[in-house]
Protein backbone atom coordinates (compact mmCIF):
# COMPACT_ATOMS: atom_id res chain seq x y z
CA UNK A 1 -60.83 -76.34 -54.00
CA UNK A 2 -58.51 -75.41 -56.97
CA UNK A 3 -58.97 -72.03 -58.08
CA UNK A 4 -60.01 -71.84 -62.00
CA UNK A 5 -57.49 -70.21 -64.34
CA UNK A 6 -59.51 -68.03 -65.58
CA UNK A 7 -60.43 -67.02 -61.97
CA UNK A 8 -56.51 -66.25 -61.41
CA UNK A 9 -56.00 -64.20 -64.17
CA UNK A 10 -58.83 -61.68 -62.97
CA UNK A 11 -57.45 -61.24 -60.04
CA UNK A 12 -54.21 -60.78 -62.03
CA UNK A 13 -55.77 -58.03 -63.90
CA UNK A 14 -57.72 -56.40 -60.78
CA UNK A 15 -54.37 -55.74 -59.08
CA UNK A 16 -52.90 -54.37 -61.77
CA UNK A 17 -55.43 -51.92 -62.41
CA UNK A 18 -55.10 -51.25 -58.74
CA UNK A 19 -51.47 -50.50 -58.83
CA UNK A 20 -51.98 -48.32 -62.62
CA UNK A 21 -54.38 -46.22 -60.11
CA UNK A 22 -51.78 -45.82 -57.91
CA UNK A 23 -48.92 -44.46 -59.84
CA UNK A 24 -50.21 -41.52 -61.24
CA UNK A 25 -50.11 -40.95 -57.15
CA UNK A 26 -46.66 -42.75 -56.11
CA UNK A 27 -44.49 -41.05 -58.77
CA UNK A 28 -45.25 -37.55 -58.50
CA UNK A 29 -42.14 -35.67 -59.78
CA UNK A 30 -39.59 -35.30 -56.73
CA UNK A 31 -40.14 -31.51 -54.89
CA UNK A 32 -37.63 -28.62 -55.60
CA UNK A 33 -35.84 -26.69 -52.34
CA UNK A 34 -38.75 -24.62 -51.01
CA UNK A 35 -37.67 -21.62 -48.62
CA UNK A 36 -41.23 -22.51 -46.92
CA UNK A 37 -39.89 -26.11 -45.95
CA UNK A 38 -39.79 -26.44 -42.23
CA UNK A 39 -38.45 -30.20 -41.92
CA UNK A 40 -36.85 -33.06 -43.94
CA UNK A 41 -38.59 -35.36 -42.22
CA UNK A 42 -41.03 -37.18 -45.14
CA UNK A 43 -44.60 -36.41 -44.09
CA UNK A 44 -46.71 -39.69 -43.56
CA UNK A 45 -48.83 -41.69 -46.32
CA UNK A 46 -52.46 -40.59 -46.61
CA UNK A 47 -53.39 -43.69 -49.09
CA UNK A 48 -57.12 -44.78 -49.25
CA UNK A 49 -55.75 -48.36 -48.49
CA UNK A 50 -53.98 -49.47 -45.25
CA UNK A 51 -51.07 -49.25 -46.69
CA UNK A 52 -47.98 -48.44 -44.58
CA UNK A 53 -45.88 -45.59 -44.90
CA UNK A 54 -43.36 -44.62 -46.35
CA UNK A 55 -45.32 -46.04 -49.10
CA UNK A 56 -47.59 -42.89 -48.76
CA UNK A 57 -47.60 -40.22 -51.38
CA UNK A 58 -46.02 -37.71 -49.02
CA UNK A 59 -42.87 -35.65 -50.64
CA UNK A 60 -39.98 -35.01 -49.00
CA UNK A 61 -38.80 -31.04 -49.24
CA UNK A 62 -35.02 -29.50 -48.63
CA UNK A 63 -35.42 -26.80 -45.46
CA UNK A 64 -32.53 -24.89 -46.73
CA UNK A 65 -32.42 -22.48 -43.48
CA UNK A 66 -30.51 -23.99 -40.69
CA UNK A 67 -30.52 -22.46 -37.37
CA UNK A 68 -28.87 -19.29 -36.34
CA UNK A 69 -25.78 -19.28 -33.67
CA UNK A 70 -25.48 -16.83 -30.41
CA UNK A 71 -22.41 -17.27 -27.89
CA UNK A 72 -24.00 -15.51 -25.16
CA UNK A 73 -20.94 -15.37 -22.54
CA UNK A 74 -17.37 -15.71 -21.65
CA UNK A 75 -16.45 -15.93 -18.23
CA UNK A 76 -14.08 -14.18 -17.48
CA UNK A 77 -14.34 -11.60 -19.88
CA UNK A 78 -11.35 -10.68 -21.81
CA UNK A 79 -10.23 -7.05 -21.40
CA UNK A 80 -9.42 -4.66 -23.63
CA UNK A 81 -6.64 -6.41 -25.21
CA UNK A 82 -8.10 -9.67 -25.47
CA UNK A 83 -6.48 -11.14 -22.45
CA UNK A 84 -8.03 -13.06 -19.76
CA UNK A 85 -5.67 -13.72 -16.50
CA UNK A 86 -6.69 -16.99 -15.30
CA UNK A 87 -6.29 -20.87 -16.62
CA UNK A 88 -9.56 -21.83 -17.55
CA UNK A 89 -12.55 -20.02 -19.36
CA UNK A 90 -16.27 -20.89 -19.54
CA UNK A 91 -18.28 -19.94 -22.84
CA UNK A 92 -22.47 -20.51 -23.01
CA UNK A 93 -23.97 -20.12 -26.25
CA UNK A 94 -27.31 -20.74 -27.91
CA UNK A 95 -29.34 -21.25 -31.12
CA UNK A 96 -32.34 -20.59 -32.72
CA UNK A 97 -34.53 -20.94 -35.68
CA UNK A 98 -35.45 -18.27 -37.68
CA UNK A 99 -38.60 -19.45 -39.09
CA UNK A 100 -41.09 -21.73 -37.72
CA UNK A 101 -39.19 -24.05 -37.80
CA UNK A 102 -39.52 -26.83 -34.47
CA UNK A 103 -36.36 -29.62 -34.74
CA UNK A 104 -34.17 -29.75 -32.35
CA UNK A 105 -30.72 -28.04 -32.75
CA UNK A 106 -27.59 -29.51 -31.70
CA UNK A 107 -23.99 -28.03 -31.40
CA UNK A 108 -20.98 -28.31 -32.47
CA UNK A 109 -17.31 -26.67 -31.06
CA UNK A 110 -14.00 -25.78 -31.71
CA UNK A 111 -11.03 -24.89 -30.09
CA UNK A 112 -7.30 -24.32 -30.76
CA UNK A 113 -4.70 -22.44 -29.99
CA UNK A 114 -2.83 -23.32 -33.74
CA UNK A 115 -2.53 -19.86 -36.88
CA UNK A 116 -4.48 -22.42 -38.56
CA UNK A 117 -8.19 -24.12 -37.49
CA UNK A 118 -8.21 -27.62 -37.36
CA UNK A 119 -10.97 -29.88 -39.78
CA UNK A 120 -13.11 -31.56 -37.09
CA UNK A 121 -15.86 -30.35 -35.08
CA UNK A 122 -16.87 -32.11 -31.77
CA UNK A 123 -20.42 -31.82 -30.80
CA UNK A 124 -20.99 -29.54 -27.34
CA UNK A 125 -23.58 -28.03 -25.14
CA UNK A 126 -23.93 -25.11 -23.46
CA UNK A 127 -21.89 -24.04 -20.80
CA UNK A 128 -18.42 -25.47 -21.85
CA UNK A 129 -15.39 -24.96 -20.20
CA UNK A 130 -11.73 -25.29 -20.97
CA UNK A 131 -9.23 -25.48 -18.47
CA UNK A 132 -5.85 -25.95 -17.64
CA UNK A 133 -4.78 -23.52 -20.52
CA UNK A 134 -1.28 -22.82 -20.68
CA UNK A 135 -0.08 -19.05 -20.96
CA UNK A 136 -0.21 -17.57 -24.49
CA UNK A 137 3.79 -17.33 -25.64
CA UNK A 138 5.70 -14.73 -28.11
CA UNK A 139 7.02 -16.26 -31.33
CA UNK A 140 9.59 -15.23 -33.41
CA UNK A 141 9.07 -11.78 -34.94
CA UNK A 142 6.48 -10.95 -31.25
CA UNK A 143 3.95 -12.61 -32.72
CA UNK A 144 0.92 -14.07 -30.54
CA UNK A 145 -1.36 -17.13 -31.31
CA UNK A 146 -4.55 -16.91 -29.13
CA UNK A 147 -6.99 -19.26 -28.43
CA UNK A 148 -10.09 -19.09 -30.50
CA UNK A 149 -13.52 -20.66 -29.98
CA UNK A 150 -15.83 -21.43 -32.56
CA UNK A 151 -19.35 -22.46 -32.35
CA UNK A 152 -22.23 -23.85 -34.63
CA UNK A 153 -25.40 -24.72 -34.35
CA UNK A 154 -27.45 -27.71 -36.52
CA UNK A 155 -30.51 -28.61 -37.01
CA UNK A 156 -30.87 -32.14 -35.27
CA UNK A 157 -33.67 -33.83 -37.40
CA UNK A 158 -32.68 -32.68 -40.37
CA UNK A 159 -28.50 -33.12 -40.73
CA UNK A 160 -29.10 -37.08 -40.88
CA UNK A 161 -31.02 -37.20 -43.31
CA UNK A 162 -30.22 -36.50 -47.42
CA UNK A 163 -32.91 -34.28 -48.35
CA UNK A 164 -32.87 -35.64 -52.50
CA UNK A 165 -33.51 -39.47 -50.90
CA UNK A 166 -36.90 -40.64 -51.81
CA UNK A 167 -39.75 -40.46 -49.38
CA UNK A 168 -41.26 -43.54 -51.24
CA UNK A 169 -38.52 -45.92 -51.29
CA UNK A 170 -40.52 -48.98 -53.18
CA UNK A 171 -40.82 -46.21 -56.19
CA UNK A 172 -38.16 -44.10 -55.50
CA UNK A 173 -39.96 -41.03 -55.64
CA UNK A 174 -40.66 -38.01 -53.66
CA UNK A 175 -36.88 -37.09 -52.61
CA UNK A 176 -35.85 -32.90 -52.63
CA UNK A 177 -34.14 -31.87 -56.01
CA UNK A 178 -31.16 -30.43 -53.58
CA UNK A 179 -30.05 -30.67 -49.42
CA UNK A 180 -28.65 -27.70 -48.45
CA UNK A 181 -26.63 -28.33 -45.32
CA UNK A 182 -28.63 -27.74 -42.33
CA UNK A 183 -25.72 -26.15 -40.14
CA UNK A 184 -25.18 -22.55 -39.82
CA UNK A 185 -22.40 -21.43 -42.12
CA UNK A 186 -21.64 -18.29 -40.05
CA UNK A 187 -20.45 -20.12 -36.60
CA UNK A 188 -20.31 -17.42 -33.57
CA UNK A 189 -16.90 -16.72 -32.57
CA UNK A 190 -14.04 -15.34 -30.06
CA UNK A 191 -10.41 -15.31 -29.18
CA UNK A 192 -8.41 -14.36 -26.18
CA UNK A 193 -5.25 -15.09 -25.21
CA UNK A 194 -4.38 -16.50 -21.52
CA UNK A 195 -1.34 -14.97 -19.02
CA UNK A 196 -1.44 -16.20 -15.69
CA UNK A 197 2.04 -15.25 -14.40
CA UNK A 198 2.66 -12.32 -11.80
CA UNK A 199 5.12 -9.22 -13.45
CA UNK A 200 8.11 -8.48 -11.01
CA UNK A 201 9.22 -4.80 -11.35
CA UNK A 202 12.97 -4.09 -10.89
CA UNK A 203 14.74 -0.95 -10.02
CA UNK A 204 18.25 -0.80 -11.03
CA UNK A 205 21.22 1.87 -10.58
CA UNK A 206 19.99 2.18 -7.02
CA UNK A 207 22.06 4.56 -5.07
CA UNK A 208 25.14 3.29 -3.29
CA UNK A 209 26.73 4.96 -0.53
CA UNK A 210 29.63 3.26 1.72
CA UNK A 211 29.62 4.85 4.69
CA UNK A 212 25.52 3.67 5.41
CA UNK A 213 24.74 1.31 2.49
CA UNK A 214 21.69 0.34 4.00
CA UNK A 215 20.27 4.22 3.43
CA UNK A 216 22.39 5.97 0.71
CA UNK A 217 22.80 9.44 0.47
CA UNK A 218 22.43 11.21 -2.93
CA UNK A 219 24.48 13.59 -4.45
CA UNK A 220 21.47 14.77 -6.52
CA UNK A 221 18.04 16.17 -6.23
CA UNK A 222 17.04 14.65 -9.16
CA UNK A 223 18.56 11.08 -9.42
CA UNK A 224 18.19 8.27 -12.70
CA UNK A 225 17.30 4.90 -11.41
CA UNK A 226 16.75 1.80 -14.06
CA UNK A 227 13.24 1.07 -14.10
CA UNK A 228 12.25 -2.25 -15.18
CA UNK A 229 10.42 -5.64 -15.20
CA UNK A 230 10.04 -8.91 -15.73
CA UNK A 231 7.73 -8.95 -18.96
CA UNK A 232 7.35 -6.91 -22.18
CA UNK A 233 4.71 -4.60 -22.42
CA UNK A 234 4.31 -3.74 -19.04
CA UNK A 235 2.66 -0.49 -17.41
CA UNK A 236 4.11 1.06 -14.52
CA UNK A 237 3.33 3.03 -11.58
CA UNK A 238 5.58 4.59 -9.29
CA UNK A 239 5.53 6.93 -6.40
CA UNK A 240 7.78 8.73 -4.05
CA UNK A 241 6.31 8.19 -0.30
CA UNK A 242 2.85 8.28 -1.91
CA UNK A 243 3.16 10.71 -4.47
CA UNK A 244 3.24 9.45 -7.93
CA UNK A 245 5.85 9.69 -10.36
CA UNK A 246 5.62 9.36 -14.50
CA UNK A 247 7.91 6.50 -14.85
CA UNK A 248 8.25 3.86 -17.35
CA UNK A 249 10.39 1.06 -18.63
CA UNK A 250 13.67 3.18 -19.28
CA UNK A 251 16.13 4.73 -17.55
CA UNK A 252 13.84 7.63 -15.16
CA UNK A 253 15.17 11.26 -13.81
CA UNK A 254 13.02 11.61 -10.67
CA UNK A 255 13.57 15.43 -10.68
CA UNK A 256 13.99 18.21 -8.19
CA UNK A 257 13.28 16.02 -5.48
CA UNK A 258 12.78 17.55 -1.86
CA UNK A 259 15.35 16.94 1.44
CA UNK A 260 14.70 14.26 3.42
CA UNK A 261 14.71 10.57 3.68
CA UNK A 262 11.99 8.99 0.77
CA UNK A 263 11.35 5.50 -0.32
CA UNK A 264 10.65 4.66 -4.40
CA UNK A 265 7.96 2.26 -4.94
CA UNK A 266 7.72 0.34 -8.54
CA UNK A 267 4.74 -1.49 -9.30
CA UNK A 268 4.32 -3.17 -12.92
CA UNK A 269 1.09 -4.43 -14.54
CA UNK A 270 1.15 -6.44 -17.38
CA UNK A 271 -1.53 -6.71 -20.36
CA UNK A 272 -3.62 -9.24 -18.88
CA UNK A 273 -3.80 -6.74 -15.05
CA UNK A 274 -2.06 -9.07 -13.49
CA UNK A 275 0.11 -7.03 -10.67
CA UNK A 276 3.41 -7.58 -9.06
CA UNK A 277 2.67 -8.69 -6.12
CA UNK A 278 4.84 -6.17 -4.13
CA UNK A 279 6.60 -3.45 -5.44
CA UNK A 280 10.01 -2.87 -5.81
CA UNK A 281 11.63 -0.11 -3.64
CA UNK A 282 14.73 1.58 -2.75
CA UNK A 283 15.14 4.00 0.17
CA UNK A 284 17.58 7.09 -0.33
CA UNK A 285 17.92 10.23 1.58
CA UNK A 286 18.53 14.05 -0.27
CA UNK A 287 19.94 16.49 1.06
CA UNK A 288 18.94 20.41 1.51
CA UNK A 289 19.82 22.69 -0.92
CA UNK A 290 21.55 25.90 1.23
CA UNK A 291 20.26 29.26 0.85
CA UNK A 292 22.51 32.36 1.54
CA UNK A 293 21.75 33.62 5.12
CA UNK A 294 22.99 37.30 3.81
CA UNK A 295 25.35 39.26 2.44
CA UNK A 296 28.85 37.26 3.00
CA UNK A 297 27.71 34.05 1.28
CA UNK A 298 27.18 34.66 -2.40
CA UNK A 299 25.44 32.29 -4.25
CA UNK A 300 27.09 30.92 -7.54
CA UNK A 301 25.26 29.43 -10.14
CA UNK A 302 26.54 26.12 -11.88
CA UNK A 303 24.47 23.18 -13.72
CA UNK A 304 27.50 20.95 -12.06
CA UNK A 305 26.25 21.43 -8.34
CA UNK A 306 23.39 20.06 -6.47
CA UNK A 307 20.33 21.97 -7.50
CA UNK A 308 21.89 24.17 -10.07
CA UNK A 309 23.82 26.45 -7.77
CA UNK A 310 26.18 26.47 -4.41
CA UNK A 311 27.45 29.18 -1.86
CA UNK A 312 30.65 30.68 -1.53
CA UNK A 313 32.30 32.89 1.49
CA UNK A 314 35.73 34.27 1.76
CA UNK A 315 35.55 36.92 4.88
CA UNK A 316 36.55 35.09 8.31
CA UNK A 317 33.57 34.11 10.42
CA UNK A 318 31.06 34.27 7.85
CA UNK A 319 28.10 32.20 9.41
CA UNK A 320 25.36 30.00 8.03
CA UNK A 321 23.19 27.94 10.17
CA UNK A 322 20.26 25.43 9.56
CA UNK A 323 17.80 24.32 12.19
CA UNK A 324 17.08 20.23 12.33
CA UNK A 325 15.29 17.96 15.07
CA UNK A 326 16.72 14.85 16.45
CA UNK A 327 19.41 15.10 14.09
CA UNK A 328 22.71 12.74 14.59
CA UNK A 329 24.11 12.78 11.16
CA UNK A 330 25.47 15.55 9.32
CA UNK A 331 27.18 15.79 6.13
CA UNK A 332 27.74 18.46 3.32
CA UNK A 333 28.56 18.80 -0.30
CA UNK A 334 31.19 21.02 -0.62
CA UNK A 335 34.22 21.76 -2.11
CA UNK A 336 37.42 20.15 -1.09
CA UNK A 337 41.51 21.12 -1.86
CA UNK A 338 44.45 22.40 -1.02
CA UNK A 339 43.04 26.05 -1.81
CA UNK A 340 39.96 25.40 0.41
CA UNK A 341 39.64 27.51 3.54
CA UNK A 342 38.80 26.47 7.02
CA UNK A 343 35.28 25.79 8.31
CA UNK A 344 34.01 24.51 11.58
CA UNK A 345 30.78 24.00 13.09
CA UNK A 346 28.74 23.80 16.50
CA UNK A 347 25.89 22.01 17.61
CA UNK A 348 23.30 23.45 20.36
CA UNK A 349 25.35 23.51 23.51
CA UNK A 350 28.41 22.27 21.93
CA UNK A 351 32.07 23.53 20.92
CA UNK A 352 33.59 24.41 17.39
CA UNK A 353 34.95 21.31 15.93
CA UNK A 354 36.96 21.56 12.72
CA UNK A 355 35.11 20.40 9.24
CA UNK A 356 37.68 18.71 6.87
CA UNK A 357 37.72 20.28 4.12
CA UNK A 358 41.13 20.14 2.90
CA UNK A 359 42.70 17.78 0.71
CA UNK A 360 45.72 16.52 -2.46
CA UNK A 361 43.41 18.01 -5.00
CA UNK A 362 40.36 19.79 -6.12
CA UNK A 363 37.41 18.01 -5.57
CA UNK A 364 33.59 19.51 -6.22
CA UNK A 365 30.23 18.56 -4.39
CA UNK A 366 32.57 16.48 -2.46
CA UNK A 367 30.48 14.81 0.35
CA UNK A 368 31.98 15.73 3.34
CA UNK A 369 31.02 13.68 7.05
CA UNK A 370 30.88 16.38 10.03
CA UNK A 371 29.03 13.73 12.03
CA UNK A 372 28.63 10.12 11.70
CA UNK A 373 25.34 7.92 12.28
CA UNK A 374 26.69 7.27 15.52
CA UNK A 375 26.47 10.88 17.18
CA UNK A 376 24.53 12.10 19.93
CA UNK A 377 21.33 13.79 18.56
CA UNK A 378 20.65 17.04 18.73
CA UNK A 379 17.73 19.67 17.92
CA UNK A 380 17.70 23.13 16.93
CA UNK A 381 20.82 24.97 15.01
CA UNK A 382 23.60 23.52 13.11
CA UNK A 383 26.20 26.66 12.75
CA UNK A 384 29.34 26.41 10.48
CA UNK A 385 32.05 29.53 10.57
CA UNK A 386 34.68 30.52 8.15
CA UNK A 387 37.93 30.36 9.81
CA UNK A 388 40.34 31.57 7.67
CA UNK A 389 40.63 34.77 5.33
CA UNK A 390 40.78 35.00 1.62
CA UNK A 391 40.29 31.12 0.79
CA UNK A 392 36.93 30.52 -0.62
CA UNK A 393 34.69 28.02 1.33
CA UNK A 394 32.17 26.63 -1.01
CA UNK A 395 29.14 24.78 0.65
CA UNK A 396 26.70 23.14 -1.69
CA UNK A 397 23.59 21.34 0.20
CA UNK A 398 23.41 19.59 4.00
CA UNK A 399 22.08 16.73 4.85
CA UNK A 400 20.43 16.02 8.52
CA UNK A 401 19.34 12.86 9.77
């Protein structure tokens, strides 16, 4: 049946009066930033009628404090110069709110190895791990770029949506007056720099010897061997048949080493603790400074002879003996000329055999062979006489071997 006119335009006028109700309720002025807001999420409709939301009076507010950022581990720990030595690194990190606030919180990372930080973040969860790193380089000028790790956290709920957008869309009303971002401003933070590579220490300068290169005599108690390695920055350690030695990357006086056969041992570490993986070593033999046995052998002091000093005898069959087990090799330092006197030795049940000592021209701490490597051993005495009169015989150190 057709609906009267007059009938239509009350109904006309009932809805409208219906909807006037309403506003006053719909378009309440839009809420400020309120440091109590929890959530941007708009809070349902509460409308007499069954109206559905988001037609609901509910305002939406701007929770202006996002979550708070921890990184929580690095594995492996950098040391004390920020280096790690491995390839790969694992970081865990976590975040939380500092109010009541319940959303979820996401994360987001960064990491570069580049002076400046790149624009993007990439979202992330906790543990992450990087691998395959290559080894931090020097630039020009020794500088070092090392990797840095950033991390942020976000609230989840709230990032997608714009705070100031009404909760009411069919009035446009209810939206925040501002959206402060909802990620943490202060991101948690660490660099290190990576180097994998094994330090090789060198020794250079070693001591050379031609009649047994393979174990060099010195002429010295207190040699200078080139110690070295294959990095910058390196620490060193050395030792001398276990006991250690300051030593460093220079060239290093070992000094008033004792007699006998000793082996150096160089071992580098570089900034990261990685270790050479065997140390570098040479293998020398001193010889023993001689002591005056009495009256006929005066000792004569001079920085230019082994151990600061040497001895000197001019009366005929002046003696000097030193004791030495399993011994086949004996040499001296001694002075050597055409103004040199004679000298000969004898071993434990042996004769006198004549010590060469002369020579075209002076020559000082001149090493002298009175038996080769290839000599019968012997134990016990060594004795040398002068054999001539009024020639000085100067004897500076022995070796035995």
């Amino acid at each position: 049946m057709p609906v009267p006119s007059s009938a239509r335009r009350a109904a006309t006028l009932s809805v409208a009066a219906l909807v006037g109700a309403l506003l006053p309720v719909l378009a309440a002025p839009a809420a400020t930033a309120d440091p109590g807001c929890l959530t941007e999420v708009a809070p349902p409709g509460e409308l007499p009628l069954p109206l559905p939301s988001p037609i609901g009076p509910g305002d939406r507010c701007d929770d202006s404090v996002p979550p708070e950022t921890s990184l929580d581990s690095v594995t492996p720990t950098p040391n004390g110069l920020g280096f790690v030595a491995q390839d790969s690194i694992t970081l865990t990190f976590t975040g939380k709110h500092p109010d009541a606030d319940a959303d979820p919180i996401g994360f987001e990372c960064q990491f570069f190895n580049t002076p400046e930080a790149p624009a993007d973040w990439q979202k992330c969860t906790s543990p992450v791990t990087y691998t395959d790193l290559e080894d931090t380089r020097r630039e020009l000028g020794g500088k070092e770029t090392p990797y840095t790790f950033r991390v942020r956290a976000f609230d989840a709920a709230d990032r997608p949506i714009d705070a100031t957008s009404p909760s009411n869309p069919l009035f446009g009303t209810g939206g925040a007056a501002t959206d402060v971002p909802d990620i943490d401003q202060t991101p948690a933070e660490t660099s290190f720099k990576v180097d994998t590579l094994t330090p090789v220490a060198r020794i250079f300068n070693e001591p050379f010897d031609p009649e047994t290169p393979e174990l060099p005599m010195l002429t010295t108690d207190s040699p200078r061997l080139r110690i070295t390695g294959s990095e910058s920055a390196l620490t060193f350690a050395c030792d001398i048949d276990g006991r250690e030695m300051p030593c460093s990357d220079d060239n290093v006086v070992f000094h008033d080493l004792g007699p006998g056969t000793q082996t150096l041992s160089v071992s580098v570490s570089d900034r990261a603790g990685n270790t050479s993986a065997k140390p570098a070593t040479t293998t020398f033999t001193v010889p023993e400074n001689l002591v005056s046995p009495g009256r006929r052998w005066k000792t004569r002091s001079s920085d230019k002879y082994f151990a600061g000093d040497y001895l000197e005898a001019t009366r005929y069959k002046s003696k000097i003996s030193v004791e030495g087990t399993d011994v086949r090799e004996v040499r001296l330092l001694a002075t050597t000329g055409p103004d040199t006197g004679k000298l000969k030795f004898k071993t434990p049940g042996g004769v006198w055999r004549k010590v060469k000592l002369g020579g075209k021209r002076t020559q000082r701490s001149a090493v002298v062979i009175v038996r080769n490597a290839q000599s019968g051993s012997f134990s016990g005495p060594i004795t040398f006489r002068v054999m001539s009169r009024g020639k000085p015989v100067q004897l500076d150190a022995i070796m035995l071997r």
